[in-house]
Protein backbone atom coordinates (compact mmCIF):
# COMPACT_ATOMS: atom_id res chain seq x y z
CA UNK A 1 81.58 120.27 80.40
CA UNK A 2 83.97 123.14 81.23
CA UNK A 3 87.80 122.65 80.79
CA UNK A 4 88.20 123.22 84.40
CA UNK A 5 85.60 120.04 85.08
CA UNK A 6 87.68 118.33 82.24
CA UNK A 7 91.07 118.26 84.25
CA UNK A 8 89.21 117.81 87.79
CA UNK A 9 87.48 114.46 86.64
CA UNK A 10 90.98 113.48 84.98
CA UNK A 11 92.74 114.09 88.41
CA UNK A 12 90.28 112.13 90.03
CA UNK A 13 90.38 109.20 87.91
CA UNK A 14 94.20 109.22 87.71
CA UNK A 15 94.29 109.07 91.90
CA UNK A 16 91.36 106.51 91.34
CA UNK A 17 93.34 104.50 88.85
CA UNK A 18 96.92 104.70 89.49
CA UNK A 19 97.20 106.16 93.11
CA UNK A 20 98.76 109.02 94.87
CA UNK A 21 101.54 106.96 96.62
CA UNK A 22 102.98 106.59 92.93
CA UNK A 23 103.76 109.69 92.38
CA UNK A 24 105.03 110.16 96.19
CA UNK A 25 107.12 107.45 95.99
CA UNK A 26 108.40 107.82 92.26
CA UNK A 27 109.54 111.37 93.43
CA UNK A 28 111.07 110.09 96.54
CA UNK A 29 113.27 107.73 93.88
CA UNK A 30 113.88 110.49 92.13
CA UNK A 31 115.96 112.02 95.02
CA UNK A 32 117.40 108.48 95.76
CA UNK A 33 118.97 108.29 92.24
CA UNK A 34 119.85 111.99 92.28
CA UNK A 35 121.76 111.54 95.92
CA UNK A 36 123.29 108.25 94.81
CA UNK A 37 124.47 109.46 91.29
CA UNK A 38 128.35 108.33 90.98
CA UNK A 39 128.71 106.51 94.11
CA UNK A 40 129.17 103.34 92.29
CA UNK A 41 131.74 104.78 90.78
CA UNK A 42 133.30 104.15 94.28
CA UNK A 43 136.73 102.55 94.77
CA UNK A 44 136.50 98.71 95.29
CA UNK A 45 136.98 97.86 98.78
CA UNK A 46 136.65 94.38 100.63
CA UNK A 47 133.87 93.02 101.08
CA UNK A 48 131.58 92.81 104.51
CA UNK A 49 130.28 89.66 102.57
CA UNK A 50 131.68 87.27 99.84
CA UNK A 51 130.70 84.94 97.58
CA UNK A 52 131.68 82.07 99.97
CA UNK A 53 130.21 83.54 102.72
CA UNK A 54 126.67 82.55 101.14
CA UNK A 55 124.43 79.81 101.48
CA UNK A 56 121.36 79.90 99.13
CA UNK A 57 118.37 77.45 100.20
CA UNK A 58 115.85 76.44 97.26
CA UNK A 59 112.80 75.91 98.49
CA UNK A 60 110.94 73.14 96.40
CA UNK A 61 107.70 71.29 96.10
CA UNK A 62 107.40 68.51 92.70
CA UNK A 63 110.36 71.16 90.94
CA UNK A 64 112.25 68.22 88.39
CA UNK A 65 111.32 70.35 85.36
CA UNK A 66 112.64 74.06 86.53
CA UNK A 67 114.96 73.33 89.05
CA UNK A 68 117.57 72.20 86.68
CA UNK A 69 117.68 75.28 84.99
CA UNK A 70 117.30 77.24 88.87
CA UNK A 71 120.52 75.56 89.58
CA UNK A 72 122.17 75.54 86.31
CA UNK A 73 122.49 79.34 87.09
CA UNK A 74 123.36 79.28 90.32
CA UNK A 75 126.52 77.18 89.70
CA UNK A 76 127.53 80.11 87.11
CA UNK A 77 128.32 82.36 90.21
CA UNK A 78 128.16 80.46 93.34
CA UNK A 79 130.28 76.51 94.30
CA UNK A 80 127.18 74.10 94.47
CA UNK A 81 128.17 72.88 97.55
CA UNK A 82 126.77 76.24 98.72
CA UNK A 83 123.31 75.49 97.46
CA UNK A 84 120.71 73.67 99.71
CA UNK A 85 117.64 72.47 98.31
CA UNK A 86 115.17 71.87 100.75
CA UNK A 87 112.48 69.63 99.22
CA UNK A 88 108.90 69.26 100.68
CA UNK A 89 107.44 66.13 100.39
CA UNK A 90 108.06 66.22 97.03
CA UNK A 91 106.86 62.91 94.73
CA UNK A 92 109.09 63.56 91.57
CA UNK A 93 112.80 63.51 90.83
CA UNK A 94 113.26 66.97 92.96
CA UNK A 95 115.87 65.03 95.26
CA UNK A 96 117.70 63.06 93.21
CA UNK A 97 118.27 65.88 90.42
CA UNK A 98 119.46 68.33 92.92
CA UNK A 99 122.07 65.95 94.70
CA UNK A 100 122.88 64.88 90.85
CA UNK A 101 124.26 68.63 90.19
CA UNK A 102 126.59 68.58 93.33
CA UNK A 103 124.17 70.25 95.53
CA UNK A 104 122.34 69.00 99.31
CA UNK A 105 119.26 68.11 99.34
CA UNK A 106 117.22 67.57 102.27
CA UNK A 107 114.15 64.89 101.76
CA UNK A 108 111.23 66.48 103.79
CA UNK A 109 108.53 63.89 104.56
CA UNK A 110 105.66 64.72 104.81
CA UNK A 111 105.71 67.88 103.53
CA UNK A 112 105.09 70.81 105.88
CA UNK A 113 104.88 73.99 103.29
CA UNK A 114 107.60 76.52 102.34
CA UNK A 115 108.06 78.44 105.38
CA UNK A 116 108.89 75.22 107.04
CA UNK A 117 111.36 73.87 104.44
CA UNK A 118 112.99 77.10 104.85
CA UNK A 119 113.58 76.71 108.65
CA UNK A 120 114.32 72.99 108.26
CA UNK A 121 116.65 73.47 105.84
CA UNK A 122 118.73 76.55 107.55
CA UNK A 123 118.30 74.47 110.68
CA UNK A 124 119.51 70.87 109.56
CA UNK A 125 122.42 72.33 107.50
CA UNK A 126 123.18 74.72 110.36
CA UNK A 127 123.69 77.82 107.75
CA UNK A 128 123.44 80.92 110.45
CA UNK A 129 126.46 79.14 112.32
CA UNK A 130 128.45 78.42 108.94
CA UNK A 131 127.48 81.57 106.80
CA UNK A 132 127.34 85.20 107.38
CA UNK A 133 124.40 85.70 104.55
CA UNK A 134 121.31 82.86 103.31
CA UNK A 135 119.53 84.05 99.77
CA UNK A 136 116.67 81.87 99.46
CA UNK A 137 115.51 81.49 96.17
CA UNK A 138 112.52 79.89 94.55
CA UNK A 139 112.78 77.08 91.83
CA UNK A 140 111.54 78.36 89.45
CA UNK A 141 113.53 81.70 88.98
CA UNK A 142 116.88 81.90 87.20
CA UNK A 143 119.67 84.50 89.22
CA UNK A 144 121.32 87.15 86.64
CA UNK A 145 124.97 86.11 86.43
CA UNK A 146 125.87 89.49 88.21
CA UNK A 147 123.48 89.01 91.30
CA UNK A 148 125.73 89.04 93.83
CA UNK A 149 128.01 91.59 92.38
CA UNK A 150 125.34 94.49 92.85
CA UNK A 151 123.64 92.90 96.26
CA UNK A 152 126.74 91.77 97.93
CA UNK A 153 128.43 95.50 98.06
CA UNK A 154 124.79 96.60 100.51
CA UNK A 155 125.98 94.42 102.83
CA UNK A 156 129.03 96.77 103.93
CA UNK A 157 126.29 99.09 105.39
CA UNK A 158 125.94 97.06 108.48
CA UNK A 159 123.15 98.20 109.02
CA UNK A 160 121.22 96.17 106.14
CA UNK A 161 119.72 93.11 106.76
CA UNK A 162 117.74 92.05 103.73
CA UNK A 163 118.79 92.77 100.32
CA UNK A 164 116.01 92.55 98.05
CA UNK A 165 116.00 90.76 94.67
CA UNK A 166 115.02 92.77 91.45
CA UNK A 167 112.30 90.41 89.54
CA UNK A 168 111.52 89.95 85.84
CA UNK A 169 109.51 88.53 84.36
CA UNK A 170 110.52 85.55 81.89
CA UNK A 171 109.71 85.85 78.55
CA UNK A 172 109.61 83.46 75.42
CA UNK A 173 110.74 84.39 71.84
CA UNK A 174 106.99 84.97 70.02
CA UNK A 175 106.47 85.72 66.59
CA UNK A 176 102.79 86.81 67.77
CA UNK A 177 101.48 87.42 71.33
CA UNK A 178 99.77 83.97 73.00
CA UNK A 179 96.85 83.88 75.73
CA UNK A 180 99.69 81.67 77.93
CA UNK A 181 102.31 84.96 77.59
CA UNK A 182 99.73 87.17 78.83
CA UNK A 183 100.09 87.37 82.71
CA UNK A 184 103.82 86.99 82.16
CA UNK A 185 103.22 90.42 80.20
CA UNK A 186 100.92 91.69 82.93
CA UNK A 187 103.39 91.04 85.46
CA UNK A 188 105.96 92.62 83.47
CA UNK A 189 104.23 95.71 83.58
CA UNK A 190 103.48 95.54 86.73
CA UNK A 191 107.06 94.58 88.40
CA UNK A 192 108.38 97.63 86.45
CA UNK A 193 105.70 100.33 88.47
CA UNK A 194 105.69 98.61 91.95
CA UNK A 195 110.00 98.21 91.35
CA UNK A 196 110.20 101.83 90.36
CA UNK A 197 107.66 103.37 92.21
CA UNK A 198 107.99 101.76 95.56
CA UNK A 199 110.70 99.48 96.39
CA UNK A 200 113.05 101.33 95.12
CA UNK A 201 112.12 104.62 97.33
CA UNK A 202 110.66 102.82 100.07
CA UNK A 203 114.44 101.12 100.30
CA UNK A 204 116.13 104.48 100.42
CA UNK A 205 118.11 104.21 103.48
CA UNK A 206 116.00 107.86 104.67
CA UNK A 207 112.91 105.82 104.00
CA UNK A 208 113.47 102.42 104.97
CA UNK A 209 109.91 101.43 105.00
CA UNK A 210 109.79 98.51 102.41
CA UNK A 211 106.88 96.32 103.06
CA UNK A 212 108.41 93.39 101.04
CA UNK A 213 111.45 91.16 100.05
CA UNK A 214 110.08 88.99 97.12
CA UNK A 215 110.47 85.29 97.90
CA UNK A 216 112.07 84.68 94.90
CA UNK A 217 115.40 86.02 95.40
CA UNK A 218 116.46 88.04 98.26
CA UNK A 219 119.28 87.67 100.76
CA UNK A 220 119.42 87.77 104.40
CA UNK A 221 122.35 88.43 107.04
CA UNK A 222 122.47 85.33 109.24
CA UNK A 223 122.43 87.44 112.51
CA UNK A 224 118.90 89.40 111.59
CA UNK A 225 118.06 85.76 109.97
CA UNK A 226 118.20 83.97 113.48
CA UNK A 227 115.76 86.14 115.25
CA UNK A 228 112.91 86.45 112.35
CA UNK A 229 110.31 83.52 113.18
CA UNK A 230 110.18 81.87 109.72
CA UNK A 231 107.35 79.46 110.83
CA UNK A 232 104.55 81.94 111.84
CA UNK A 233 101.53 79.78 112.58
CA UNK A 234 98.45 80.10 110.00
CA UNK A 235 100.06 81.96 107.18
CA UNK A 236 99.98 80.89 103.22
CA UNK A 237 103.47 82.26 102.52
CA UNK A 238 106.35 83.58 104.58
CA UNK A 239 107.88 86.40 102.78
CA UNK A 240 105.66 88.90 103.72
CA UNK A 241 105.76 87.87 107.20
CA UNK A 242 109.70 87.87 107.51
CA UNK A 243 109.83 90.78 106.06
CA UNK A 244 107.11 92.53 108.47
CA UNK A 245 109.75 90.65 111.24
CA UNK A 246 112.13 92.63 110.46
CA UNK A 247 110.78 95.85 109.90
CA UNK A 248 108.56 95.13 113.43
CA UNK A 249 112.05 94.24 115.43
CA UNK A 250 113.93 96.46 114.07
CA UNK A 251 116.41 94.18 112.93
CA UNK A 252 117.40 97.05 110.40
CA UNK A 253 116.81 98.04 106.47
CA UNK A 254 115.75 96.07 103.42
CA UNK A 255 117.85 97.45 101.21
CA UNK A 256 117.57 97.00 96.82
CA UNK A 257 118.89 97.91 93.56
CA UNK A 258 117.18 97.22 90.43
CA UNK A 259 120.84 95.70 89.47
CA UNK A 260 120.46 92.63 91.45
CA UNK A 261 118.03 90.85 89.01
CA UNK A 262 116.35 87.75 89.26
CA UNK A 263 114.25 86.36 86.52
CA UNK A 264 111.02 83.98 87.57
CA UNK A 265 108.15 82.31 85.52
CA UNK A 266 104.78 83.56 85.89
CA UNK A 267 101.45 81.30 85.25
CA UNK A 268 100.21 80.52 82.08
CA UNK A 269 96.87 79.70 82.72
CA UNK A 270 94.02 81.87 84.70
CA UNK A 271 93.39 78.85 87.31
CA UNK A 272 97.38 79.05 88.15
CA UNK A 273 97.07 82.94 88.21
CA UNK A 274 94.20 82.84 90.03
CA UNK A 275 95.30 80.90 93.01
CA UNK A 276 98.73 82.47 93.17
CA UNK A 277 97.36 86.13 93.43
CA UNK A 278 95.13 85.00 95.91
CA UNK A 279 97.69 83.40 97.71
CA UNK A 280 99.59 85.99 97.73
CA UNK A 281 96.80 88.72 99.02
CA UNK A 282 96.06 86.42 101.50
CA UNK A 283 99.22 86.12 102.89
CA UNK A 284 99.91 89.44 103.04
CA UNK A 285 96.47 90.75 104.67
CA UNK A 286 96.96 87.60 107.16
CA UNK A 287 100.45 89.22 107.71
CA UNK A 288 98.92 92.44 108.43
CA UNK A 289 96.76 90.90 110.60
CA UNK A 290 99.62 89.27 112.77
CA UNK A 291 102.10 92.50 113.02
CA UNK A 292 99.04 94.32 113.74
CA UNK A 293 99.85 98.46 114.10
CA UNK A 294 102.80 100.26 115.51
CA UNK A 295 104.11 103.63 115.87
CA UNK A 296 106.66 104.03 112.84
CA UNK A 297 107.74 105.47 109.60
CA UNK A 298 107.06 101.75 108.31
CA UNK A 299 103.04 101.54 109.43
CA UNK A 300 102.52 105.19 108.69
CA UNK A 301 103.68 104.44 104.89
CA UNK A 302 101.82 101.06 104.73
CA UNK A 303 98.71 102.58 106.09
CA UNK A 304 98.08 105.06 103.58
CA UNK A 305 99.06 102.17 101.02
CA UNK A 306 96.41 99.76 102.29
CA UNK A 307 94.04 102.98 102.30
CA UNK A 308 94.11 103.45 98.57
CA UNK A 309 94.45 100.70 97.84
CA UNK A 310 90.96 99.70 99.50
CA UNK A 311 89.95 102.83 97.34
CA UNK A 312 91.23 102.13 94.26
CA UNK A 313 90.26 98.13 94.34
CA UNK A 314 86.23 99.60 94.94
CA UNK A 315 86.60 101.97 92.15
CA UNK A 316 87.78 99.36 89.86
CA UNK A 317 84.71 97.06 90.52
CA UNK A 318 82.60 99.08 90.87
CA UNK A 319 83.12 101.15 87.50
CA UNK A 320 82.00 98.89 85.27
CA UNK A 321 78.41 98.42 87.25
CA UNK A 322 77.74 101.70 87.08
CA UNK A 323 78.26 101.85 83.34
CA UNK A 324 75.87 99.08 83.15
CA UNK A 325 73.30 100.74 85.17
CA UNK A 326 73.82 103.98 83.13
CA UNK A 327 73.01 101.70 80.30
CA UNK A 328 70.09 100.22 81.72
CA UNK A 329 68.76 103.36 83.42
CA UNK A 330 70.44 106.41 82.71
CA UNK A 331 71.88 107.39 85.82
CA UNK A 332 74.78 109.22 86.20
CA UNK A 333 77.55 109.21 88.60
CA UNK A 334 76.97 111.62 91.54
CA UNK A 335 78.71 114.83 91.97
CA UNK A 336 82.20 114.21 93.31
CA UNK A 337 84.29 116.56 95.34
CA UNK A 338 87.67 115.80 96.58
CA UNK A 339 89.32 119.23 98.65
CA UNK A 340 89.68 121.24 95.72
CA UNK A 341 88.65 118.74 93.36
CA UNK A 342 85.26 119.14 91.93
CA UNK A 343 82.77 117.59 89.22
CA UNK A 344 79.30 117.66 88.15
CA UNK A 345 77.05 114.76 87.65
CA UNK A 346 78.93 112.48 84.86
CA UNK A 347 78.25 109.25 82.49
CA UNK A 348 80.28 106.26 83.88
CA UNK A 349 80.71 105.66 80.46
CA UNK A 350 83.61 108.80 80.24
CA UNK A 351 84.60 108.11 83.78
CA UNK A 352 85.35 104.36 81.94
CA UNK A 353 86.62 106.13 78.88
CA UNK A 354 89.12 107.89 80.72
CA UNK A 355 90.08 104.88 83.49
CA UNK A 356 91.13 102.90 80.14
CA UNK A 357 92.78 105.23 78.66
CA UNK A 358 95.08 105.69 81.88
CA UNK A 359 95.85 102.48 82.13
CA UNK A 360 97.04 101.53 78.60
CA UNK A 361 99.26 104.82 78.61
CA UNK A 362 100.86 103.03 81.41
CA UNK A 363 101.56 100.52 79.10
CA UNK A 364 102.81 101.99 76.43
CA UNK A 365 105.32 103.92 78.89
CA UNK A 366 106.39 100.52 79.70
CA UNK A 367 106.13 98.92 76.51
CA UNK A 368 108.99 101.99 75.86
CA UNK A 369 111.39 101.26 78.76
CA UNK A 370 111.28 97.80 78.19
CA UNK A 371 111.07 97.72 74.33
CA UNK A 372 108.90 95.49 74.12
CA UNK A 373 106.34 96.23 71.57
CA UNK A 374 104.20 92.92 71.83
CA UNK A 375 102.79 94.67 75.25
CA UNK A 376 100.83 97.17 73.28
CA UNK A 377 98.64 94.12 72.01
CA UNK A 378 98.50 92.54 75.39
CA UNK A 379 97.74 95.60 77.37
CA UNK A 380 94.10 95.44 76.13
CA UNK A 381 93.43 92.69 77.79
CA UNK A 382 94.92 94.44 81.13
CA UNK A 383 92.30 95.95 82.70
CA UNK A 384 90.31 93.04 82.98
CA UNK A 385 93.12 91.42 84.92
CA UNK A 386 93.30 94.58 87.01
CA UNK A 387 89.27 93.81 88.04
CA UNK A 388 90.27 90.23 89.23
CA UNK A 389 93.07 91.93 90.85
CA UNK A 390 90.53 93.88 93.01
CA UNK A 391 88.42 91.21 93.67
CA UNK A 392 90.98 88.59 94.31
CA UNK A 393 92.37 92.03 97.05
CA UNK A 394 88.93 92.29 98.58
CA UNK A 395 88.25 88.69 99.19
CA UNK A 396 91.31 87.76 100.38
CA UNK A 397 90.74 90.92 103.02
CA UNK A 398 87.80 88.83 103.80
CA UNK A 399 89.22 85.40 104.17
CA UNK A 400 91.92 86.93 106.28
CA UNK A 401 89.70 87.04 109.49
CA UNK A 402 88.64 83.41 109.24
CA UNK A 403 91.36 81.41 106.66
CA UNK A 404 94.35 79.84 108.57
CA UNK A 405 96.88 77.75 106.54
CA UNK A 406 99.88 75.02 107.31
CA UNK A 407 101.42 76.41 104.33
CA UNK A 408 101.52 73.70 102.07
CA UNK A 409 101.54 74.20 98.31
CA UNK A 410 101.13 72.93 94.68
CA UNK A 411 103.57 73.87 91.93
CA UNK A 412 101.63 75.56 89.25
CA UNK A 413 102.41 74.32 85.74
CA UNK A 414 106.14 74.52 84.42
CA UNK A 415 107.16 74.59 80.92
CA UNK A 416 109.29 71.78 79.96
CA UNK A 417 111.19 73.82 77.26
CA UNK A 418 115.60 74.40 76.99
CA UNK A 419 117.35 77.28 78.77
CA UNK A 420 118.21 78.44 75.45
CA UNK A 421 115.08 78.75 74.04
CA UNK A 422 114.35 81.22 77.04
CA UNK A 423 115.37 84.90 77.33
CA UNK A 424 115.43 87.42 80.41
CA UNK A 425 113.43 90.21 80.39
């Protein structure tokens, strides 16, 4: 094979593997944190929106064993009083261990899902009337002591509405790597591309086309909060959808920085990863399905998203059958040709060689920035996780035109271990 069909069948695989809205969106950072270079060197002015001038709802379903340590951090920056946990029909000591730290805690019965905990909460407690900004956080993540110092200040543009939280992944002290750390390591690399390679261009106030503020940890102003319908009928989560709200009504930007940090736990078992993932897909491809299509910068960005990522989700699965039929048979893959992008008939088995060998450089480019060297081991197992991934993507495009939901959940597994022993990302 000539060089020239060397670096074509490269390209291709790279777009295949890791996209073209990457490096669009990476560059489009690039400019962001070229444009934005001192301006937090800015002189401190008063604040559009303080500390007391927030109300954080907890959403939480069965939560005894991680919500201590949800509001344990919390309290570090924010008056408990503040802090509104909004259980849902939960059976364990959710209520009374909430109310025990100085917080409110509303006793939902029977339990009606997050989206509607949310709503009943902001509702009962009467937060857009009483506060000028709601962050609703999950209870299972633990807020960086300096949240609010680097979210707080995007509030002075007035026209942000959402401020979206930066997650990590949480990560045990490990002498060796263990099967339960793995999809906390996945995610970890994961977080760091879509953080850096999307929300934090698609947030640039010239883009403003973020598809997503994480449910975990992101902030909304109370007057863009009152006209986002919270309770959409027949969706499996919410934060999709309320973002989608606002980007649909225009309510104005999502704004993030990467400094506004917010550490959650991932699963630690495939069945809990499993249903999460495909939770989440489904939510968002039933979200897609509600907003349907409009003329903006917003759909024109998410379209070509959804497009390769249709592309690259095929690819994936369907790589590894055609090395298996090469195996079994011989054949190759047909010629390709992509605009100026040509090969000749090639063995799956390089077009595999060369999809795995993307993917763990991504790795160790992350294993780098986050120094963490443990991720070299557990990228291995990666790809494999990228192929449920794909299918979990595909079906849930599938369920999407026939799967309605009332949004109740179940608490994957928690691990009853001290703060202490636990360390951010």
């Amino acid at each position: 094979m000539s060089p020239t069909a060397v670096l074509n069948m490269t390209l291709m695989v790279l777009s295949a593997s890791l996209g073209i809205n990457i490096a669009f969106w990476c560059t489009v950072g690039l400019l962001r944190f070229i444009a934005e270079l001192g301006s937090s060197k800015a002189a401190a002015i008063p604040r559009a929106i303080r500390v007391a001038d927030v109300a954080v709802v907890i959403p939480a379903h069965n939560e005894e064993i991680a919500l201590p340590k949800c509001i344990a951090a919390l309290k570090a920056i924010i008056p408990a009083r503040q802090i509104y946990v909004a259980s849902d029909g939960s059976k364990d000591a959710t209520v009374s261990i909430a109310r025990s730290l100085g917080c409110r805690a509303l006793d939902i019965r029977p339990n009606g899902g997050k989206a509607k905990a949310i709503d009943r909460a902001i509702k009962h407690y009467r937060l857009c009337e009483r506060f000028k900004a709601v962050l609703i956080q999950d209870a299972d993540s633990e807020i960086d002591p300096h949240y609010f110092d680097h979210a707080l200040p995007l509030f002075d543009d007035p026209g942000v509405s959402v401020v979206a939280g930066h997650v990590l992944s949480r990560w045990r002290d490990q002498r060796l790597p263990t099967l339960d750390m793995l999809f906390a390591a996945y995610r970890t690399r994961l977080y760091r591309i879509l953080q850096t390679a999307f929300q934090y261009g698609q947030s640039w106030k010239w883009a403003s086309v973020s598809y997503i503020a994480p449910g975990f940890a992101s902030m909304y102003r109370t007057q863009a909060l009152t006209q986002i319908d919270i309770t959409a009928p027949g969706l499996v989560i919410e934060d999709f959808n309320m973002t989608f709200e606002v980007q649909h009504k225009g309510l104005g930007r999502v704004a993030y920085t990467p400094r506004a940090q917010c550490s959650s736990e991932d699963p630690f078992n495939l069945s809990d990863y499993r249903k999460q993932v495909q939770r989440w897909y489904l939510g968002f491809w039933q979200t897609v399905r509600r907003h349907g299509v409009w003329p903006s910068r917003f759909w024109l960005s998410l379209g070509g998203l959804l497009a390769e990522l249709l592309v690259i989700s095929i690819f994936a699965l369907a790589l590894p059958l055609a090395v298996l039929a090469y195996l079994a048979t011989g054949l190759e893959v047909p010629a390709l040709s992509i605009g100026q992008l040509a090969i000749r008939p090639v063995s799956p088995v390089i077009l595999l060689a060369l999809f795995l060998a993307v993917d763990y450089a991504l790795t160790l480019v992350v294993a780098v920035i986050e120094r963490r060297p443990s991720l070299m081991l557990y990228g291995i197992a990666f790809p494999a996780i990228r192929l449920l991934d794909a299918a979990l993507f595909l079906r849930a495009l599938a369920k999407s035109f026939s799967a309605k939901s009332d949004g109740r959940w179940v608490s994957p597994a928690r691990y009853a271990i001290p703060a202490a022993d636990r360390r951010h990302s």
